[in-house]
C-alpha atoms as a PDB file:
ATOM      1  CA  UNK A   1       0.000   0.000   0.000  1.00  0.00           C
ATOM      2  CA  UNK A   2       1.057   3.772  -1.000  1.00  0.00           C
ATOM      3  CA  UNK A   3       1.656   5.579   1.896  1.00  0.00           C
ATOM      4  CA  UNK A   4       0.068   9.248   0.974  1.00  0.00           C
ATOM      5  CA  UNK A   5       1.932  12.048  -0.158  1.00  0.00           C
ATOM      6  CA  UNK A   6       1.199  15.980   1.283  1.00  0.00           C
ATOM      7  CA  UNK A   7       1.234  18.418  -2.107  1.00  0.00           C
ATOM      8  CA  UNK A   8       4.606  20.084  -2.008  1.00  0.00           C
ATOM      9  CA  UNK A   9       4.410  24.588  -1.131  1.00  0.00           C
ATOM     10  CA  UNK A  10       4.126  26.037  -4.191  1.00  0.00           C
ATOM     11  CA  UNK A  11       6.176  26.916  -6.599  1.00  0.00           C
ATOM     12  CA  UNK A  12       7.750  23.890  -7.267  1.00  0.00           C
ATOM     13  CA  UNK A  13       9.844  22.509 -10.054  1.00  0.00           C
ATOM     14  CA  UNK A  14      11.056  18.847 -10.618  1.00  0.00           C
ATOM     15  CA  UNK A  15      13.604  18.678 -13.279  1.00  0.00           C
ATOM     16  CA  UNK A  16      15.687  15.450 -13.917  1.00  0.00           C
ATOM     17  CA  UNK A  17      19.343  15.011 -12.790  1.00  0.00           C
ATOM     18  CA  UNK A  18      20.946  12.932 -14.848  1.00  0.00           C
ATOM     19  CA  UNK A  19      19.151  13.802 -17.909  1.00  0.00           C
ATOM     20  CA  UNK A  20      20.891  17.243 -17.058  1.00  0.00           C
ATOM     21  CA  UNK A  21      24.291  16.321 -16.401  1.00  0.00           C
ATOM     22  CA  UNK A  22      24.515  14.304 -19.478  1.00  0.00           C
ATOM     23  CA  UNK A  23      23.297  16.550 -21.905  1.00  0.00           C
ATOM     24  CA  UNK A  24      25.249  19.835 -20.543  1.00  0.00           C
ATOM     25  CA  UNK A  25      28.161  17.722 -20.061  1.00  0.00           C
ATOM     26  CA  UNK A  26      28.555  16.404 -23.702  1.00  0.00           C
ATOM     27  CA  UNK A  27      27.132  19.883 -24.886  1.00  0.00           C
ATOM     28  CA  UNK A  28      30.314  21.440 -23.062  1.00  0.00           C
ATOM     29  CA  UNK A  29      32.658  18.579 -25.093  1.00  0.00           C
ATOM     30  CA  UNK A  30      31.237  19.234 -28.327  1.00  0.00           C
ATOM     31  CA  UNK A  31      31.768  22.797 -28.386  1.00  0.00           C
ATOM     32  CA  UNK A  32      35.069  22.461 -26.697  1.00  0.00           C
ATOM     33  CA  UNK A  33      36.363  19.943 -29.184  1.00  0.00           C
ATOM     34  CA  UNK A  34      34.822  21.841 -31.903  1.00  0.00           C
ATOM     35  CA  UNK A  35      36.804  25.025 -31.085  1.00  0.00           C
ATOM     36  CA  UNK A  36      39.974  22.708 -30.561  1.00  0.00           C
ATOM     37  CA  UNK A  37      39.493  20.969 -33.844  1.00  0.00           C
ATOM     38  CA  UNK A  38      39.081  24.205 -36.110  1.00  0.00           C
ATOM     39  CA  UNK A  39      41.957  25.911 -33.987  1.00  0.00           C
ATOM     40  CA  UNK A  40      44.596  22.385 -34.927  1.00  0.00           C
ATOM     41  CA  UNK A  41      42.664  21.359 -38.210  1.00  0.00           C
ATOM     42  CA  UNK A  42      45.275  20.851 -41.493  1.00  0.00           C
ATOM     43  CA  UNK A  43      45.523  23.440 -44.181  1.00  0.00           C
ATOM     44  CA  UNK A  44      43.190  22.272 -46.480  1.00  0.00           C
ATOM     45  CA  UNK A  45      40.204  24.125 -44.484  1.00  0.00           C
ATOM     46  CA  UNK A  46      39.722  27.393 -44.515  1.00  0.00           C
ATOM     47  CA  UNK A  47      38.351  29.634 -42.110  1.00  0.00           C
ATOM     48  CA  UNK A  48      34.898  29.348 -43.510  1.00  0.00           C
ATOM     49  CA  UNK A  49      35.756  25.704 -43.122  1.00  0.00           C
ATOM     50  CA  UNK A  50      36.791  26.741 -39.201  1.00  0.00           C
ATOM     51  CA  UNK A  51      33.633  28.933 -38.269  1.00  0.00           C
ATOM     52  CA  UNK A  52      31.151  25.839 -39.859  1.00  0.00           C
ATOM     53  CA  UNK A  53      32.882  23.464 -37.589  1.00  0.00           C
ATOM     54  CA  UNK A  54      32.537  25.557 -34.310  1.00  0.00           C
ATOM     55  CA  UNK A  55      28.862  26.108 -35.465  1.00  0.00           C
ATOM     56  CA  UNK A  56      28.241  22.687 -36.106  1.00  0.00           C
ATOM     57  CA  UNK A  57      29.392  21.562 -32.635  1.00  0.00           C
ATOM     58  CA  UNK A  58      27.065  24.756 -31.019  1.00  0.00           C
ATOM     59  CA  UNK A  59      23.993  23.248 -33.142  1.00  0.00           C
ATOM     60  CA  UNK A  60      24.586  20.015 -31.589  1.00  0.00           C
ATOM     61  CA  UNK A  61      24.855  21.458 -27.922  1.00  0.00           C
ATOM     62  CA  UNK A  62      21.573  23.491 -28.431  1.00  0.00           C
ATOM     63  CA  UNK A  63      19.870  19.948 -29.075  1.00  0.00           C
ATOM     64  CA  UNK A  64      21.193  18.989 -26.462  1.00  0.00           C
ATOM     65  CA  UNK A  65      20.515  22.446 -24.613  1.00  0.00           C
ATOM     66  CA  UNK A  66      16.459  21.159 -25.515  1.00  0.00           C
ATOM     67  CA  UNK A  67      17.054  18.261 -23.948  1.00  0.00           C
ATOM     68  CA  UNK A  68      18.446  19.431 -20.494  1.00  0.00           C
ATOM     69  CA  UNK A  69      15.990  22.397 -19.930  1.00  0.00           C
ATOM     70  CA  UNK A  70      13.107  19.896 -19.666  1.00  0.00           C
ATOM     71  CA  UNK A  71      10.548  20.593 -16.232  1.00  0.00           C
ATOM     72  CA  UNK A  72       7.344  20.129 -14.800  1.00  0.00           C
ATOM     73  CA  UNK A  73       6.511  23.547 -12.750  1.00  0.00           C
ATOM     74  CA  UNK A  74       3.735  23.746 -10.683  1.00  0.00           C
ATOM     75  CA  UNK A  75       2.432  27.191  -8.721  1.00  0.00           C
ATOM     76  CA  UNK A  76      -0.673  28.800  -7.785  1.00  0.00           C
ATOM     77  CA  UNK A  77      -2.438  29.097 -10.843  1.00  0.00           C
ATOM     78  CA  UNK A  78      -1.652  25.919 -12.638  1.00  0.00           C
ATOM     79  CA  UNK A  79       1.074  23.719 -14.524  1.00  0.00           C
ATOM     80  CA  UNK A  80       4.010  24.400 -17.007  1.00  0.00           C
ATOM     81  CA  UNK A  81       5.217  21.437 -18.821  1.00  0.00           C
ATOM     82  CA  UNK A  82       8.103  22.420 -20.573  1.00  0.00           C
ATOM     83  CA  UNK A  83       9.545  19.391 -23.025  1.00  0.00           C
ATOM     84  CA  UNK A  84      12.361  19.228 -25.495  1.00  0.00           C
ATOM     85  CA  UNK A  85      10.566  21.427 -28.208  1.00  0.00           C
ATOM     86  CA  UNK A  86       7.258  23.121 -26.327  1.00  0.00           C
ATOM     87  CA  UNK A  87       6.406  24.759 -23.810  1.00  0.00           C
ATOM     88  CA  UNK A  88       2.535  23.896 -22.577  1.00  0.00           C
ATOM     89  CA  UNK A  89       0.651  25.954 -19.928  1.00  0.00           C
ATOM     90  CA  UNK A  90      -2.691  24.543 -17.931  1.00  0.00           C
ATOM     91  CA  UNK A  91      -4.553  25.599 -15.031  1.00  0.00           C
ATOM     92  CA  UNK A  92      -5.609  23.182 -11.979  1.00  0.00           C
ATOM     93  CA  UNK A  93      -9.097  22.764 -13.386  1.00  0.00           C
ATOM     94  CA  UNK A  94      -7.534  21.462 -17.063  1.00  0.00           C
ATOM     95  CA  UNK A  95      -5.540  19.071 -15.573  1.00  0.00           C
ATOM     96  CA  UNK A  96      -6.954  15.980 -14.461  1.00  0.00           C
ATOM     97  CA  UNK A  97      -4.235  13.109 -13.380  1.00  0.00           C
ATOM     98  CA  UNK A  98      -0.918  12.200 -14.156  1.00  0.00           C
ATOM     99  CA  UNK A  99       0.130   8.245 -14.213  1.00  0.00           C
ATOM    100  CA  UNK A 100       3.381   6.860 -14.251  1.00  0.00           C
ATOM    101  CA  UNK A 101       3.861   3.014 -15.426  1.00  0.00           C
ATOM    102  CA  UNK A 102       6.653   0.857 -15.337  1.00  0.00           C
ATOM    103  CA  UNK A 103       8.679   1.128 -17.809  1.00  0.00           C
ATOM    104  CA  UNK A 104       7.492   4.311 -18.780  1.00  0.00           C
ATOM    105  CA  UNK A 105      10.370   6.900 -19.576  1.00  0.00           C
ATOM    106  CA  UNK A 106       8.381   9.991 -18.375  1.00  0.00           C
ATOM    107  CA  UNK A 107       4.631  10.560 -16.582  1.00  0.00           C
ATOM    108  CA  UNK A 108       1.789  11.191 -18.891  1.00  0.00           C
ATOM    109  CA  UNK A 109      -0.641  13.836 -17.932  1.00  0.00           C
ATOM    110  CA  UNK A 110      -4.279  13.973 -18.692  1.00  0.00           C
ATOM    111  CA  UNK A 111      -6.052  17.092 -20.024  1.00  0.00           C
ATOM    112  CA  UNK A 112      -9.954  17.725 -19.786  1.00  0.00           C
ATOM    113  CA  UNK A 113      -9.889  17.991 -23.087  1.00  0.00           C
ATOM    114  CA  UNK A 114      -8.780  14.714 -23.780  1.00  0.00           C
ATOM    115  CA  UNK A 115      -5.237  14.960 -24.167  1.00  0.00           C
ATOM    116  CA  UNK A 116      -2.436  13.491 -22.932  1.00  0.00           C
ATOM    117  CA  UNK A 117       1.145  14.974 -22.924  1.00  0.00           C
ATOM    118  CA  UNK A 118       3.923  13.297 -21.511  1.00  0.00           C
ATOM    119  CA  UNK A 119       5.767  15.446 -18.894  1.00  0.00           C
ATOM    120  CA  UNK A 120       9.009  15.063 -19.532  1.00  0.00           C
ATOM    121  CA  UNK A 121      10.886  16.558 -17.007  1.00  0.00           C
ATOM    122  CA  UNK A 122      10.283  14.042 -14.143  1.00  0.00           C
ATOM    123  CA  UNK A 123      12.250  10.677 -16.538  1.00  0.00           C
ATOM    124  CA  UNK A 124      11.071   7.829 -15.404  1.00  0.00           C
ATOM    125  CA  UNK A 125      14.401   6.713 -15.362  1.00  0.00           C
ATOM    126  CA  UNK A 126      15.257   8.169 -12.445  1.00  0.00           C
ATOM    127  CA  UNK A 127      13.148   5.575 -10.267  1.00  0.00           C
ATOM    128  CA  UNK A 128      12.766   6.256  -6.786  1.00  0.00           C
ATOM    129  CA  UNK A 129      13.091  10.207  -7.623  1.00  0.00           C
ATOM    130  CA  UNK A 130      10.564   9.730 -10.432  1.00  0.00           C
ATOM    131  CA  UNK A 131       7.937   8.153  -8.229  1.00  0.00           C
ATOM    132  CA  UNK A 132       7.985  10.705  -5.564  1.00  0.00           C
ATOM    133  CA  UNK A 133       7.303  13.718  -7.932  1.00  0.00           C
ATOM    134  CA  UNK A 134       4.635  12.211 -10.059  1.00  0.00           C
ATOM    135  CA  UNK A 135       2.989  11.362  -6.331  1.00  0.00           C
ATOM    136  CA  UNK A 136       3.757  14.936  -5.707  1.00  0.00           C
ATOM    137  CA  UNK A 137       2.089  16.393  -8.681  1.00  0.00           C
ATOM    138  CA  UNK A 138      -0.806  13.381  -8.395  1.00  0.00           C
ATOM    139  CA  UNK A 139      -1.574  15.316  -4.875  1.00  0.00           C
ATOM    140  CA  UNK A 140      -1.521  18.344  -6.352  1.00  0.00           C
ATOM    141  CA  UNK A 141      -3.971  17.977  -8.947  1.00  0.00           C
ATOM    142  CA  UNK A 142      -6.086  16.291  -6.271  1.00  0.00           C
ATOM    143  CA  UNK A 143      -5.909  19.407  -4.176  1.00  0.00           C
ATOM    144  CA  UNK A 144      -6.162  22.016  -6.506  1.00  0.00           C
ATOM    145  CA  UNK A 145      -7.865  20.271  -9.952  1.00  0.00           C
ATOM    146  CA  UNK A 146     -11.526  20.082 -11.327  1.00  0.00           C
ATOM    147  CA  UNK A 147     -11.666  15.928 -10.044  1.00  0.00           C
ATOM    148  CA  UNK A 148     -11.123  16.669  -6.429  1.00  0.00           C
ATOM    149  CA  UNK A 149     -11.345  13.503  -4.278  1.00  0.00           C
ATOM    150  CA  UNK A 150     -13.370  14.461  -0.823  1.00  0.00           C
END
């Protein structure tokens, strides 16, 4: 049996870890080994050659920038989901649960409008962590969404 989880104070944010360190991490390398690259690259290239490669390796760490800015905030007037490409706004009374299976690699959230959008800043990969905040945001809609449970 669950034991029951108290909503969090508001604001809150839950952001993944790992998901974070990896992605700024290797953004960080690619940049930095672009820049060394076009700096010790043979003759052959020119400096138009140069400049691509930096901004090759500063595209690649802005992917990976999208990846490692992922959250799930919650505050007084509803939720912000922000994923890898969008950025998606609801009040309490729009958002009805949020369900987290195993094996799942992020919590999907259901929308009174029949919607579902996975909320990928709590990864499911994270376990433990992962099953705390989706318990944390499950109280929260119950507390402050349109399907309160009395």
């Amino acid at each position: 049996m669950a034991v029951p989880v108290t909503p969090p104070p508001l604001p809150v944010t839950w952001r993944p870890h790992r998901t974070r360190v990896v992605a700024y991490g290797f953004a960080v390398l690619i940049v930095l080994g672009a820049v060394v690259m076009a700096v010790f690259i043979s003759e052959p290239f020119t400096l138009i050659d140069r400049i691509a490669l930096v901004m090759f390796g500063c595209a690649v760490a802005f992917v990976l920038h999208l990846l490692g800015r992922v959250r799930v905030e919650a505050d007084d007037e509803g939720v912000t989901l922000v994923n890898a490409l969008r950025t998606h706004r609801y009040t309490w009374p729009e958002v009805i649960d949020v369900t987290l299976l195993v094996g799942d690699p992020w919590p999907r959230i259901d929308f009174s409008d029949g919607r579902t959008i996975g909320a990928m800043g709590i990864q499911g990969s994270e376990k433990a962590r992962a099953r705390r905040s989706t318990a944390e945001l499950a109280a929260l809609i119950r507390e402050r969404g349109e399907a309160r449970e009395d």
